[in-house]
C-alpha atoms as a PDB file:
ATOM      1  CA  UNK A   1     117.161  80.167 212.267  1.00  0.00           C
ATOM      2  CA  UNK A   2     118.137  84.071 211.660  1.00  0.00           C
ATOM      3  CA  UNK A   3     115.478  84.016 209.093  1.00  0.00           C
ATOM      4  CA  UNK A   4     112.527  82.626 211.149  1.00  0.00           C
ATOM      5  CA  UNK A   5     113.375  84.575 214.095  1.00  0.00           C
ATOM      6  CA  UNK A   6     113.645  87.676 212.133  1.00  0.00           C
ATOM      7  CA  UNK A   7     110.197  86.791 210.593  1.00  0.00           C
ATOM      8  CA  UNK A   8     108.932  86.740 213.967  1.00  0.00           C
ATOM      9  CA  UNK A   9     109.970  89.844 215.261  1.00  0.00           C
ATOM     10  CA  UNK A  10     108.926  91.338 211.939  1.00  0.00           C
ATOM     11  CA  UNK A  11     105.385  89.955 212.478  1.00  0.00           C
ATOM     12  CA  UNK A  12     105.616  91.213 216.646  1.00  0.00           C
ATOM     13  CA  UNK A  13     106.059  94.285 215.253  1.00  0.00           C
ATOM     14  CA  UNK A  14     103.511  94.939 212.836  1.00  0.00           C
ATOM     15  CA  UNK A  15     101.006  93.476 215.344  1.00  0.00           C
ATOM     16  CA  UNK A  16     102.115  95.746 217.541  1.00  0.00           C
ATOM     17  CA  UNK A  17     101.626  98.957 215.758  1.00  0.00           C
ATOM     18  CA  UNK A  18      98.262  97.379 214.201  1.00  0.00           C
ATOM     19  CA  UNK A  19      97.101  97.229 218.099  1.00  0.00           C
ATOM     20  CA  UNK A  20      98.601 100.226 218.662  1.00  0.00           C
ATOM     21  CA  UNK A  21      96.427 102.192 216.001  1.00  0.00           C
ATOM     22  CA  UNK A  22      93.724 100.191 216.905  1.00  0.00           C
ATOM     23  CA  UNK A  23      93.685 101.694 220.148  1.00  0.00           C
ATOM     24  CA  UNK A  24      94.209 104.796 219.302  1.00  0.00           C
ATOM     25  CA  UNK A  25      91.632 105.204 216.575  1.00  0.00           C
ATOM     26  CA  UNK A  26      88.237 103.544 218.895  1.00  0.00           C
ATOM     27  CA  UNK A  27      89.510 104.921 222.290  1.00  0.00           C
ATOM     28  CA  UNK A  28      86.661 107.675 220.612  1.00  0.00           C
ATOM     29  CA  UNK A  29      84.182 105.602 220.708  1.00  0.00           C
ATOM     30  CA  UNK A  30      84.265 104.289 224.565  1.00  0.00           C
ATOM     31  CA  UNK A  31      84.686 108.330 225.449  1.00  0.00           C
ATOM     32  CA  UNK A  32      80.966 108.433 227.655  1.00  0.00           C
ATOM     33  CA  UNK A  33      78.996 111.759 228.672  1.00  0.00           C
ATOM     34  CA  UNK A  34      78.132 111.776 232.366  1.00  0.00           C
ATOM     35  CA  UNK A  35      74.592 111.133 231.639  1.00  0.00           C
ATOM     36  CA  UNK A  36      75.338 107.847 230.006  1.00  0.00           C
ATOM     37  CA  UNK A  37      77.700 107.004 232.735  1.00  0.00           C
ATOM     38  CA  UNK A  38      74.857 107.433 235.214  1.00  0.00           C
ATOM     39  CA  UNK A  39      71.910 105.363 232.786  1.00  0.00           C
ATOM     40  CA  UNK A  40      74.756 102.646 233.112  1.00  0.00           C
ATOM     41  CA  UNK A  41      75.334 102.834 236.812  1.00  0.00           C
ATOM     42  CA  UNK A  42      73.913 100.142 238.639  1.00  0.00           C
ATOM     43  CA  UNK A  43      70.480 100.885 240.449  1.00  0.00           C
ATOM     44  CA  UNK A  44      71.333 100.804 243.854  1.00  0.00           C
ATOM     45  CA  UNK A  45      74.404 103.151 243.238  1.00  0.00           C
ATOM     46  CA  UNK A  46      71.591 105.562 241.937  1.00  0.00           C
ATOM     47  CA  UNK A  47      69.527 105.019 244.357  1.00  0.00           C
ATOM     48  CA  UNK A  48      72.174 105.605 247.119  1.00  0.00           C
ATOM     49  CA  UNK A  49      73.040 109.339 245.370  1.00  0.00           C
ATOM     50  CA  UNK A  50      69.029 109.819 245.431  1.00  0.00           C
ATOM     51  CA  UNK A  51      68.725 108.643 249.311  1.00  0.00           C
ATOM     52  CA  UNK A  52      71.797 111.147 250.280  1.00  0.00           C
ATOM     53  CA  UNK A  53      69.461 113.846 249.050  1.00  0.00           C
ATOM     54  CA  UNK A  54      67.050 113.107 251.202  1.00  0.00           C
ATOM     55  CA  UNK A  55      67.182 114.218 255.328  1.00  0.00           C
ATOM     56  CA  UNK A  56      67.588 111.434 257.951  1.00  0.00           C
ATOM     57  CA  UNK A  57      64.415 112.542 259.420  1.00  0.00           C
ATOM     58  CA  UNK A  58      62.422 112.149 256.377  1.00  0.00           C
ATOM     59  CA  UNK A  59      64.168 108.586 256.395  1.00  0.00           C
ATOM     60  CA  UNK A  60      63.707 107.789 259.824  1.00  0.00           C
ATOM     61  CA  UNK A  61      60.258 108.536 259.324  1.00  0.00           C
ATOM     62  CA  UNK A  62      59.575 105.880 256.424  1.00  0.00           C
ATOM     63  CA  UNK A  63      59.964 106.037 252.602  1.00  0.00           C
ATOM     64  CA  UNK A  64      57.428 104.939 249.916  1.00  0.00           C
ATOM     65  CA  UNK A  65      58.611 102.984 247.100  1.00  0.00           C
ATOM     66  CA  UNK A  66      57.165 104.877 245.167  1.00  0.00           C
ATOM     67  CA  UNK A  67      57.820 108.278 246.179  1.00  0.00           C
ATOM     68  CA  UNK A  68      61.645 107.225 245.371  1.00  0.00           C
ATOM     69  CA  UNK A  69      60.510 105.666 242.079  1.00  0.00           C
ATOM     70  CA  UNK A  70      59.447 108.958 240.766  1.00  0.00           C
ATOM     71  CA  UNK A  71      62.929 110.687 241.520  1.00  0.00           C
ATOM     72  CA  UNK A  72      64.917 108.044 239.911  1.00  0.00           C
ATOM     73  CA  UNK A  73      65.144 107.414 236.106  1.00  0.00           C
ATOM     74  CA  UNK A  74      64.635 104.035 234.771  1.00  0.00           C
ATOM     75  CA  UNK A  75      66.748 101.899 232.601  1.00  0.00           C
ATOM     76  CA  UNK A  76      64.911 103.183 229.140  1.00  0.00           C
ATOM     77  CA  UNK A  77      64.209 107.340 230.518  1.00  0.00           C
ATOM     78  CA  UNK A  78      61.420 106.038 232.717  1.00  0.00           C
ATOM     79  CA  UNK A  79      61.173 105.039 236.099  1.00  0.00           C
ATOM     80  CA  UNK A  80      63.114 101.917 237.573  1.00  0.00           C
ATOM     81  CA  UNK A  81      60.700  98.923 238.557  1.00  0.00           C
ATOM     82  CA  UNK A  82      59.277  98.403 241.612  1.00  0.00           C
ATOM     83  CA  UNK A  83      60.565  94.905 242.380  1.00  0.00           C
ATOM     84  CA  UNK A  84      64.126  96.073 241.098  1.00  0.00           C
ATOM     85  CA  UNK A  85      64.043  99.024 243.657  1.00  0.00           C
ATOM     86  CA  UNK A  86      62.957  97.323 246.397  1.00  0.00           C
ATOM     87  CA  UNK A  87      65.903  94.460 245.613  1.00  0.00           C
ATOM     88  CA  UNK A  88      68.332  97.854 245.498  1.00  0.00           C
ATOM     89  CA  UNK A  89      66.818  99.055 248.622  1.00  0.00           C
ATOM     90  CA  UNK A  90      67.338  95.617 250.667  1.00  0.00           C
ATOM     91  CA  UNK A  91      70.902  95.672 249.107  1.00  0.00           C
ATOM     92  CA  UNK A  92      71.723  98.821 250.524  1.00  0.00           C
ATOM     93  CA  UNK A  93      70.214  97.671 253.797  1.00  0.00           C
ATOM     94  CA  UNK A  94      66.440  99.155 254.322  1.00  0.00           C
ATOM     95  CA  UNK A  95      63.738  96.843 255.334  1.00  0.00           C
ATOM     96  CA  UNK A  96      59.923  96.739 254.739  1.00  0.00           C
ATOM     97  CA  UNK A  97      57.302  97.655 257.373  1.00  0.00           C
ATOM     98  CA  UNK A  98      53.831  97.105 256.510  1.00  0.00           C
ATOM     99  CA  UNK A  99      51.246  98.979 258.163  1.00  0.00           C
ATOM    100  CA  UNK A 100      47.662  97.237 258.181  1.00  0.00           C
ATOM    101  CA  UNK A 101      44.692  99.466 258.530  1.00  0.00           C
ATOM    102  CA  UNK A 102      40.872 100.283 258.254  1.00  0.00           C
ATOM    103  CA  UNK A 103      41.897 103.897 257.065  1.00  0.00           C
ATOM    104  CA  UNK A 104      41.371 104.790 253.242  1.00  0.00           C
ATOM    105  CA  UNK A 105      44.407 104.510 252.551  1.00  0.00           C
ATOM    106  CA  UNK A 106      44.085 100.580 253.192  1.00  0.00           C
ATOM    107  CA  UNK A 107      47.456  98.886 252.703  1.00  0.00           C
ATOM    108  CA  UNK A 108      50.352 100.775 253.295  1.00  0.00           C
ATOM    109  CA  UNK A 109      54.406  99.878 253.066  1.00  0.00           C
ATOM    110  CA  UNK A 110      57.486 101.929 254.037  1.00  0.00           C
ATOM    111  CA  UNK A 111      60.811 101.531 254.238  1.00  0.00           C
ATOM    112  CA  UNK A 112      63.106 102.303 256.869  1.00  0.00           C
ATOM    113  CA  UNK A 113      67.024 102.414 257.098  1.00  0.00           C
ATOM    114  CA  UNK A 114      68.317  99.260 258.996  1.00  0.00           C
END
């Protein structure tokens, strides 16, 4: 039994070290810039950094979506979706008003802290 455990310990061992070097040698690779760590962030942290920026009486007054979808960046560089920032704005708590009207503007929709 002295051999077989020593075999094990042997084989514990040079595991270990294997992991150990392992680690050691791609812990490079998962080192990310901050602007990666932000593309990866999930949209309605983003978005929460982008409404903190803005004054509580521009907010109180009403947001467009899309007035907030040109200050944020997209998944790809571009601009996040519609339908994936509204979802991050109802997350964070903000509801819809729509606002009917014979103007030229026509249809309009804001949202508005909850």
């Amino acid at each position: 039994m002295d051999d077989s455990s020593s075999d094990t310990k042997n084989f514990t061992n040079s595991l270990l070290s294997a992991l150990v070097l392992y680690q050691q040698s791609s812990n490079r690779q998962f080192l990310l810039d901050r602007e990666e760590v932000t593309k990866l962030s999930p949209l309605h942290a983003r978005l929460q950094k982008v409404l903190d920026t803005i004054s509580l009486e521009t907010q109180a007054n009403g947001l467009r979506l899309l007035e907030l979808q040109v200050r944020m960046k997209g998944r790809k560089g571009g601009m996040p979706h519609v339908g994936e920032l509204a979802t991050a704005l109802r997350k964070l708590g903000w509801i819809r008003r729509r606002q009917w009207s014979d103007n030229e503007d026509g249809f309009r929709a804001k949202w508005y802290p909850n």
